[in-house]
N, C-alpha and C. Protein backbone atom coordinates (compact mmCIF):
# COMPACT_ATOMS: atom_id res chain seq x y z
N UNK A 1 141.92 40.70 141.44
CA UNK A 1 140.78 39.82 141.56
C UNK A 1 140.00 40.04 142.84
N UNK A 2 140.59 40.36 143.74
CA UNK A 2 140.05 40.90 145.11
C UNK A 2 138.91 41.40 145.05
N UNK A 3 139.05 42.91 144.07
CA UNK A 3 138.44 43.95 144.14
C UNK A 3 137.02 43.35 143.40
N UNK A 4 137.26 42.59 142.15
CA UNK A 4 135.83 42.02 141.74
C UNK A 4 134.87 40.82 142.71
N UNK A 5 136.23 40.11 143.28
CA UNK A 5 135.27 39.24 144.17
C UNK A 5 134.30 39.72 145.45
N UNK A 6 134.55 41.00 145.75
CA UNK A 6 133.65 42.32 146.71
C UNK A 6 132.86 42.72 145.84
N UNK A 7 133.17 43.20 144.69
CA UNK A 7 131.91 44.06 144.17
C UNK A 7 131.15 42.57 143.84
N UNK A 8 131.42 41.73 143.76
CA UNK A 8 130.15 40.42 143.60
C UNK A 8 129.73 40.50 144.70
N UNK A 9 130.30 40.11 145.33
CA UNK A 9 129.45 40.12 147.09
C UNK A 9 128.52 41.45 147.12
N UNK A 10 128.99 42.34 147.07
CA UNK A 10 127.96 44.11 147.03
C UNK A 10 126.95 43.58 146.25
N UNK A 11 127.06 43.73 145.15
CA UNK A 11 125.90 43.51 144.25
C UNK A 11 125.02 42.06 144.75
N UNK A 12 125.41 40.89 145.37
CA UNK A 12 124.90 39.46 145.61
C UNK A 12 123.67 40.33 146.88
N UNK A 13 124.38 41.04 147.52
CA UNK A 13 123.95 42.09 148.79
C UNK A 13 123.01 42.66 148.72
N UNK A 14 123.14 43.51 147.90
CA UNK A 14 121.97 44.61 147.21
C UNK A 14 121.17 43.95 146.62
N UNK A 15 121.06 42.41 146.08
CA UNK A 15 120.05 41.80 145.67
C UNK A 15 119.29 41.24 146.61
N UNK A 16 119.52 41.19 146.87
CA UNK A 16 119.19 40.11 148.73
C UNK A 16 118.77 41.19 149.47
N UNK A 17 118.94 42.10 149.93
CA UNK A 17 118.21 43.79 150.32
C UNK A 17 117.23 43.72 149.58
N UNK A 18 117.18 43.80 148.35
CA UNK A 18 116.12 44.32 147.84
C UNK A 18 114.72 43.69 147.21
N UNK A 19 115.68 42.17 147.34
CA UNK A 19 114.44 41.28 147.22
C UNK A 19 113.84 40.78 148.74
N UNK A 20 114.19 41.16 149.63
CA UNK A 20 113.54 41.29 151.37
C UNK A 20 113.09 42.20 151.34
N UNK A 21 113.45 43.58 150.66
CA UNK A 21 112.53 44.76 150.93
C UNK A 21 111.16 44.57 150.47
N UNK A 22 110.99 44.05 149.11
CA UNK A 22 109.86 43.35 147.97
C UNK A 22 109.23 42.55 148.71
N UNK A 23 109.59 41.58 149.55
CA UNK A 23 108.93 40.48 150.15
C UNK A 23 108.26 40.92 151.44
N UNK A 24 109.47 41.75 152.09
CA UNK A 24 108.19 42.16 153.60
C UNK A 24 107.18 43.67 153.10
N UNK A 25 107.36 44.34 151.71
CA UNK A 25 106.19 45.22 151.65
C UNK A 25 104.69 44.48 151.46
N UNK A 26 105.15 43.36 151.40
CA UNK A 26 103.66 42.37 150.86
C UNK A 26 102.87 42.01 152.26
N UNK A 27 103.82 41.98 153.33
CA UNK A 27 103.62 41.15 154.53
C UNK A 27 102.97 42.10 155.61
N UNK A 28 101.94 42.30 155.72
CA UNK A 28 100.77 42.55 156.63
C UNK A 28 101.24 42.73 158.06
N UNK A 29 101.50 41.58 158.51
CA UNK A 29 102.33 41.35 160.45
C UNK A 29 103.54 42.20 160.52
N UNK A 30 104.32 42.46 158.95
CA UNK A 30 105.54 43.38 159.44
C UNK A 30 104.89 45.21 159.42
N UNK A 31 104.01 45.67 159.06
CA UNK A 31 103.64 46.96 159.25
C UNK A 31 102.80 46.83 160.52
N UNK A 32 101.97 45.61 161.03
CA UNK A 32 101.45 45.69 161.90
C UNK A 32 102.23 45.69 163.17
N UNK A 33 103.40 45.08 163.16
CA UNK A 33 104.16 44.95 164.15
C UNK A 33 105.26 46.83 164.22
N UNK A 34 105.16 47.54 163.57
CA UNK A 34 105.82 48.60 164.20
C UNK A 34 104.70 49.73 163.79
N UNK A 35 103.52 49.20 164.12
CA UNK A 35 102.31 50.36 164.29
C UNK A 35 101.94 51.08 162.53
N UNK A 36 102.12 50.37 161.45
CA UNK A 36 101.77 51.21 160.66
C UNK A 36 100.57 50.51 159.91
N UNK A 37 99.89 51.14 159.29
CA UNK A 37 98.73 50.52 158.36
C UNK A 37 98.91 49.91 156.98
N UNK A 38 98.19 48.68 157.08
CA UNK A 38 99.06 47.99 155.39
C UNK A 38 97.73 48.17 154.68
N UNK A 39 98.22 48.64 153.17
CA UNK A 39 97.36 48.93 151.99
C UNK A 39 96.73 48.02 150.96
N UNK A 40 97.52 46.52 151.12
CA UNK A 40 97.53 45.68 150.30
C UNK A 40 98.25 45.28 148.91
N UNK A 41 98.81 44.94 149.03
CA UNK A 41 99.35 44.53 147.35
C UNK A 41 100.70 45.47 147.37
N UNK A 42 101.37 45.48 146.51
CA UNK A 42 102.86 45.86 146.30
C UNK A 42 102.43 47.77 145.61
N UNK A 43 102.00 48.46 146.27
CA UNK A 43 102.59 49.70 146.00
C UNK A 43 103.18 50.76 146.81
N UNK A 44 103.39 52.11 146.12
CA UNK A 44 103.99 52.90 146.90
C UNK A 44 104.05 53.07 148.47
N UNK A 45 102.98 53.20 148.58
CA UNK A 45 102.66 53.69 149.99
C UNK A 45 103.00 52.36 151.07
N UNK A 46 103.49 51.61 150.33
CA UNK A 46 103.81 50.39 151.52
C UNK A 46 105.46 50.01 150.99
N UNK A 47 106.07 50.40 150.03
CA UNK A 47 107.38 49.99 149.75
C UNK A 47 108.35 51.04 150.76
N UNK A 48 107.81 52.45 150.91
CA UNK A 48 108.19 53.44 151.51
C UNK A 48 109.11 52.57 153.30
N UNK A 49 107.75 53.16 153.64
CA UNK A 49 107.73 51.96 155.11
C UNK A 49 108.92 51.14 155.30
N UNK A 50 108.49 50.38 154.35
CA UNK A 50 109.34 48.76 154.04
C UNK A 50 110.54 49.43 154.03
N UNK A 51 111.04 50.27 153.21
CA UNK A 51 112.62 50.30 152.87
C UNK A 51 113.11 50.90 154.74
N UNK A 52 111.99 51.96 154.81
CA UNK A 52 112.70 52.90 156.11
C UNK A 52 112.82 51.68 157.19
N UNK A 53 111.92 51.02 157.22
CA UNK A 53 111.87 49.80 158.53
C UNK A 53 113.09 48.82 158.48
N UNK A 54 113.49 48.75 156.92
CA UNK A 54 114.56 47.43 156.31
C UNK A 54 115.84 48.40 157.30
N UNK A 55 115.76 49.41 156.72
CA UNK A 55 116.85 50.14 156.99
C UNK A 55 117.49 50.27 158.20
N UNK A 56 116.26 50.43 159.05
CA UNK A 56 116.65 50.56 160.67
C UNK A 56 117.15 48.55 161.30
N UNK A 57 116.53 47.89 160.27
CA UNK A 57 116.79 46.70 160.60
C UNK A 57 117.78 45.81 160.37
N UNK A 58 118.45 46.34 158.99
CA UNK A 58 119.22 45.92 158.36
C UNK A 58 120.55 45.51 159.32
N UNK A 59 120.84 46.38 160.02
CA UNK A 59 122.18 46.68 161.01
C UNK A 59 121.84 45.97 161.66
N UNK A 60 121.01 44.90 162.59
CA UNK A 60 121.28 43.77 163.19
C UNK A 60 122.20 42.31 162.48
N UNK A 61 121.64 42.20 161.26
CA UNK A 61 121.73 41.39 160.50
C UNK A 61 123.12 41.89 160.11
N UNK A 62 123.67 42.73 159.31
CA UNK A 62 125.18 42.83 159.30
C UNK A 62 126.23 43.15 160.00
N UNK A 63 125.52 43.06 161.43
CA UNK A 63 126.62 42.90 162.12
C UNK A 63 126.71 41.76 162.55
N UNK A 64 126.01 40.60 163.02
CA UNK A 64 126.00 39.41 162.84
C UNK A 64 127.01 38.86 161.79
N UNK A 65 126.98 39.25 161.14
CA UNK A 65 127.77 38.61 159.63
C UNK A 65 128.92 39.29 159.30
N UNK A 66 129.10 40.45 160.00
CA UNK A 66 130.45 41.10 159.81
C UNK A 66 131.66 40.50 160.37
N UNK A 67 131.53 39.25 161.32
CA UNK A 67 133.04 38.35 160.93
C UNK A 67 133.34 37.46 160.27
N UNK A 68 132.03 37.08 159.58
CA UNK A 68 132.32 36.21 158.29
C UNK A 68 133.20 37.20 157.41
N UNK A 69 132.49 38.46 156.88
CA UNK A 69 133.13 39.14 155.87
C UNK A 69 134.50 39.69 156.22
N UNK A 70 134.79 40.26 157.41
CA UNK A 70 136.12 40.03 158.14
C UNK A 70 137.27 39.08 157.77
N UNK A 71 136.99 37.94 158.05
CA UNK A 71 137.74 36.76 157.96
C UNK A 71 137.88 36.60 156.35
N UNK A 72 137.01 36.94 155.44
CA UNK A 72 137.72 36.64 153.88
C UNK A 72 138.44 38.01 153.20
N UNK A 73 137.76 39.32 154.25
CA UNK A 73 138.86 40.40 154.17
C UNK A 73 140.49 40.45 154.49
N UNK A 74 140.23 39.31 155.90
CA UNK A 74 141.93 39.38 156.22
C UNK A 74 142.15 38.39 155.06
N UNK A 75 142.09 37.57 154.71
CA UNK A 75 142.62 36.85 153.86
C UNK A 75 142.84 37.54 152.85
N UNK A 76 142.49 37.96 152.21
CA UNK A 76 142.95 38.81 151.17
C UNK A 76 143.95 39.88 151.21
N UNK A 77 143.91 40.32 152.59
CA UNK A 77 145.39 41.34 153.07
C UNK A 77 146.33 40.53 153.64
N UNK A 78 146.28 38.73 153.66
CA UNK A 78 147.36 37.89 153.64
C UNK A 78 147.96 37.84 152.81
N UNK A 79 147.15 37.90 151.64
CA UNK A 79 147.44 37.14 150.27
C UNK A 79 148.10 38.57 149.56
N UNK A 80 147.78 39.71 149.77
CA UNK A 80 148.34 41.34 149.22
C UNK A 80 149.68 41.21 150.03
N UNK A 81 149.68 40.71 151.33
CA UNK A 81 151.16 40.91 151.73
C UNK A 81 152.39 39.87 151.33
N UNK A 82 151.59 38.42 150.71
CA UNK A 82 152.39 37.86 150.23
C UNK A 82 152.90 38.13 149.32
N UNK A 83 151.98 38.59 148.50
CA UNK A 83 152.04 38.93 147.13
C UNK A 83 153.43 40.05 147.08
N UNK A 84 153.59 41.36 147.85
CA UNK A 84 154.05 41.82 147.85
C UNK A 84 155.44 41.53 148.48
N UNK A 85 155.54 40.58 149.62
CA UNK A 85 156.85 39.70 149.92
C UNK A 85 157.79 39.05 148.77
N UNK A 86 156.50 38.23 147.91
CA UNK A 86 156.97 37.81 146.37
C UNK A 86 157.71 38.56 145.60
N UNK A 87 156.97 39.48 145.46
CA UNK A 87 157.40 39.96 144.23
C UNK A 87 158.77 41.70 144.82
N UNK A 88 158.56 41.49 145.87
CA UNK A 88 159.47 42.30 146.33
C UNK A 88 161.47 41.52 146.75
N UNK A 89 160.69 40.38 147.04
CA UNK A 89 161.57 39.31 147.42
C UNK A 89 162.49 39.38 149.24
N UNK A 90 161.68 40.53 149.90
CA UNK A 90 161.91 40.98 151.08
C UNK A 90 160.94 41.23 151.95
N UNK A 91 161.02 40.76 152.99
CA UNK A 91 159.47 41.27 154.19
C UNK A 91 159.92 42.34 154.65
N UNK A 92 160.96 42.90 155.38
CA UNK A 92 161.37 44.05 155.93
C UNK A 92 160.77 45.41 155.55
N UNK A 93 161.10 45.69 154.26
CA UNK A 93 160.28 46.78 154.09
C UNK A 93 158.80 47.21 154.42
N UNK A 94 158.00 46.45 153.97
CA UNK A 94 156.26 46.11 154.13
C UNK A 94 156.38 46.17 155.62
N UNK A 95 157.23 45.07 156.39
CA UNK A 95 157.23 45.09 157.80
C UNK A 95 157.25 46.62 158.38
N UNK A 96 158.07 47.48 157.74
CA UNK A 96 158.76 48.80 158.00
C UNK A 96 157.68 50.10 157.94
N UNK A 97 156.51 49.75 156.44
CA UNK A 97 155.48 50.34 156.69
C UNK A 97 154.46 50.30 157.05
N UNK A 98 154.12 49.25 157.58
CA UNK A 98 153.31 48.48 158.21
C UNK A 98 153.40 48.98 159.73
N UNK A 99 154.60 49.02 160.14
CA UNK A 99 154.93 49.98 161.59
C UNK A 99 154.31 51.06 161.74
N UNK A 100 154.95 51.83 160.66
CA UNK A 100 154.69 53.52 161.00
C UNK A 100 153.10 53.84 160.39
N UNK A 101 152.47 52.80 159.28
CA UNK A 101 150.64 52.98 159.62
C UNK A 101 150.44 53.02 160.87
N UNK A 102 150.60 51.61 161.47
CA UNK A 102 150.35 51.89 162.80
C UNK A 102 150.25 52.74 163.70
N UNK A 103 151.84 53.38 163.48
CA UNK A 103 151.59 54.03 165.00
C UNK A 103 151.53 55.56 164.65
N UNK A 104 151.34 55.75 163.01
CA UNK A 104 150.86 57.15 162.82
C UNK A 104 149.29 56.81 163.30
N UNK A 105 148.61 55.57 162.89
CA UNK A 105 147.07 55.95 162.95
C UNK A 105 146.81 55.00 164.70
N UNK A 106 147.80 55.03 165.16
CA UNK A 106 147.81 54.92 167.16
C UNK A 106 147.09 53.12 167.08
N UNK A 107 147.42 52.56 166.09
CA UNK A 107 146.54 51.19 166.29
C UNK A 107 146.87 50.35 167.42
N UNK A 108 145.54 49.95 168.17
CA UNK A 108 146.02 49.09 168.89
C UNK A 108 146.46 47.41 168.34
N UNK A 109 147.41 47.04 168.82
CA UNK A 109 148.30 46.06 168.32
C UNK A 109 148.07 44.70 168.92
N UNK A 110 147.21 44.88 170.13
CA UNK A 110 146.75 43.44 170.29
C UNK A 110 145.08 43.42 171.16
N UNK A 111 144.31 43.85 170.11
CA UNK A 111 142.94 44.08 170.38
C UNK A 111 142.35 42.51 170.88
N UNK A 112 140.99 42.64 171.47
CA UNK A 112 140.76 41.32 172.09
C UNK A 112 140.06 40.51 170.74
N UNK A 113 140.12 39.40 171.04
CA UNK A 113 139.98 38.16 169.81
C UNK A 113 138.13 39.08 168.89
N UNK A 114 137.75 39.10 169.94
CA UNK A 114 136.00 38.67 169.61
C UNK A 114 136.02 40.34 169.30
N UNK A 115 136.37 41.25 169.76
CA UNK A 115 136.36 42.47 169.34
C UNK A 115 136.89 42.67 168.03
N UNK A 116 137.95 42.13 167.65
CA UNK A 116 139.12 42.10 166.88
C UNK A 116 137.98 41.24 165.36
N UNK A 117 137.55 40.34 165.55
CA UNK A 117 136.55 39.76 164.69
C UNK A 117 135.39 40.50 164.16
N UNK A 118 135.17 41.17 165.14
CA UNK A 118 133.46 42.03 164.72
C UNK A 118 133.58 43.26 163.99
N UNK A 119 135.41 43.95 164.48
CA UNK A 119 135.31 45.27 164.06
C UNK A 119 137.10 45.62 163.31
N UNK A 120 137.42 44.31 163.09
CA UNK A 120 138.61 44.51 162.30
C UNK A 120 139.22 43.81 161.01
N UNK A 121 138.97 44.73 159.85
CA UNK A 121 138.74 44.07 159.09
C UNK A 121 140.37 43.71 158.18
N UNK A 122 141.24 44.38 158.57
CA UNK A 122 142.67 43.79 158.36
C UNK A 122 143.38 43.30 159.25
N UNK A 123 144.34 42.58 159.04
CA UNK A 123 145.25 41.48 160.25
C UNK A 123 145.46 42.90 161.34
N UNK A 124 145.95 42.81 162.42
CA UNK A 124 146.71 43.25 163.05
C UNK A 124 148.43 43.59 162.37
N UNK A 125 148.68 44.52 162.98
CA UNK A 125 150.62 44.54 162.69
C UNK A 125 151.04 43.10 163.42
N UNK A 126 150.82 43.40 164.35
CA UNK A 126 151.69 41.59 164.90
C UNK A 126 151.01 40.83 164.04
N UNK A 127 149.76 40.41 163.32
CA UNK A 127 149.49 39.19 163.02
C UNK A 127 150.47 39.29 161.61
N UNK A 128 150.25 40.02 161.16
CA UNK A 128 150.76 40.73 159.61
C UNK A 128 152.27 40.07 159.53
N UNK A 129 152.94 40.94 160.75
CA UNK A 129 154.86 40.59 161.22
C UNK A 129 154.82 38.91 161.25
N UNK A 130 154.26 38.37 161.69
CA UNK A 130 153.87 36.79 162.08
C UNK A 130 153.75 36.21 160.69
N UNK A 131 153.06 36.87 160.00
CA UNK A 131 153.08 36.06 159.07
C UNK A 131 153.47 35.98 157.96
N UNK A 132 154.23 37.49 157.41
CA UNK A 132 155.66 37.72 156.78
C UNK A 132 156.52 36.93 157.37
N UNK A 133 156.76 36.93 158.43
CA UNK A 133 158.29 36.31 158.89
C UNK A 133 158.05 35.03 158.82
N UNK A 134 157.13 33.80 158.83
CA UNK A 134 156.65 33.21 158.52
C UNK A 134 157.06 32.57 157.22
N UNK A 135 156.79 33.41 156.07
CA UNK A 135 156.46 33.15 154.77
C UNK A 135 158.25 33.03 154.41
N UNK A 136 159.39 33.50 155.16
CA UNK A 136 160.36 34.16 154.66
C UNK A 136 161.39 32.96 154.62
């Protein structure tokens, strides 16, 4: 269920992109404001613009919002590790590969909070260990 409740969000995304792209090709002050000439009315020669300008702009706006999407990402790699505690009926193991991801891919293990929010989108190993052992 994970995997569909993201591709809703993608697609909710790409609608919302693309109905802002539609809305500022109409808008006069946004070509005037990064030097370009507006044509009037919704065609080519002004959707162009629009997308390249959305594009360069877009990345303020999702990174802003990338610890909302963060925070319902870890949750869902709570809920995969429970899941797998469940139905395994043991944390140790998961705990066991959960290690050696780590320290094959050198993770740091106790990144700072606000960093850790903006640019991490699964628990930590300690938070992970915490909350297997936790569940047990």
């Amino acid at each position: 269920r994970h995997v569909l409740k993201l591709l809703g969000v993608s697609i909710a995304g790409v609608f919302v992109a693309f109905a802002a792209i539609a809305w500022l090709a109409r808008q006069q002050w946004f070509y005037r404001a990064f030097g370009f000439e507006y044509e009037g009315g919704f065609l080519a020669v002004n959707v162009v613009p629009a997308m390249l300008l959305f594009a360069l702009l877009v990345g303020t706006i999702t990174f802003w919002l990338s610890p909302l999407l963060h925070i319902w990402s870890r949750r869902f790699e709570y809920e995969a590790d429970a899941f797998a505690h469940v139905t395994t009926g043991e944390a140790q193991p998961l705990i066991q590969a959960l290690r050696k991801l780590s320290e094959k891919n050198l993770t740091n293990l106790t990144p700072h909070p606000i960093y850790s929010a903006f640019y991490y989108s699964h628990p930590t190993l300690l938070e992970r260990e915490r909350a297997l052992r936790t569940a047990t």
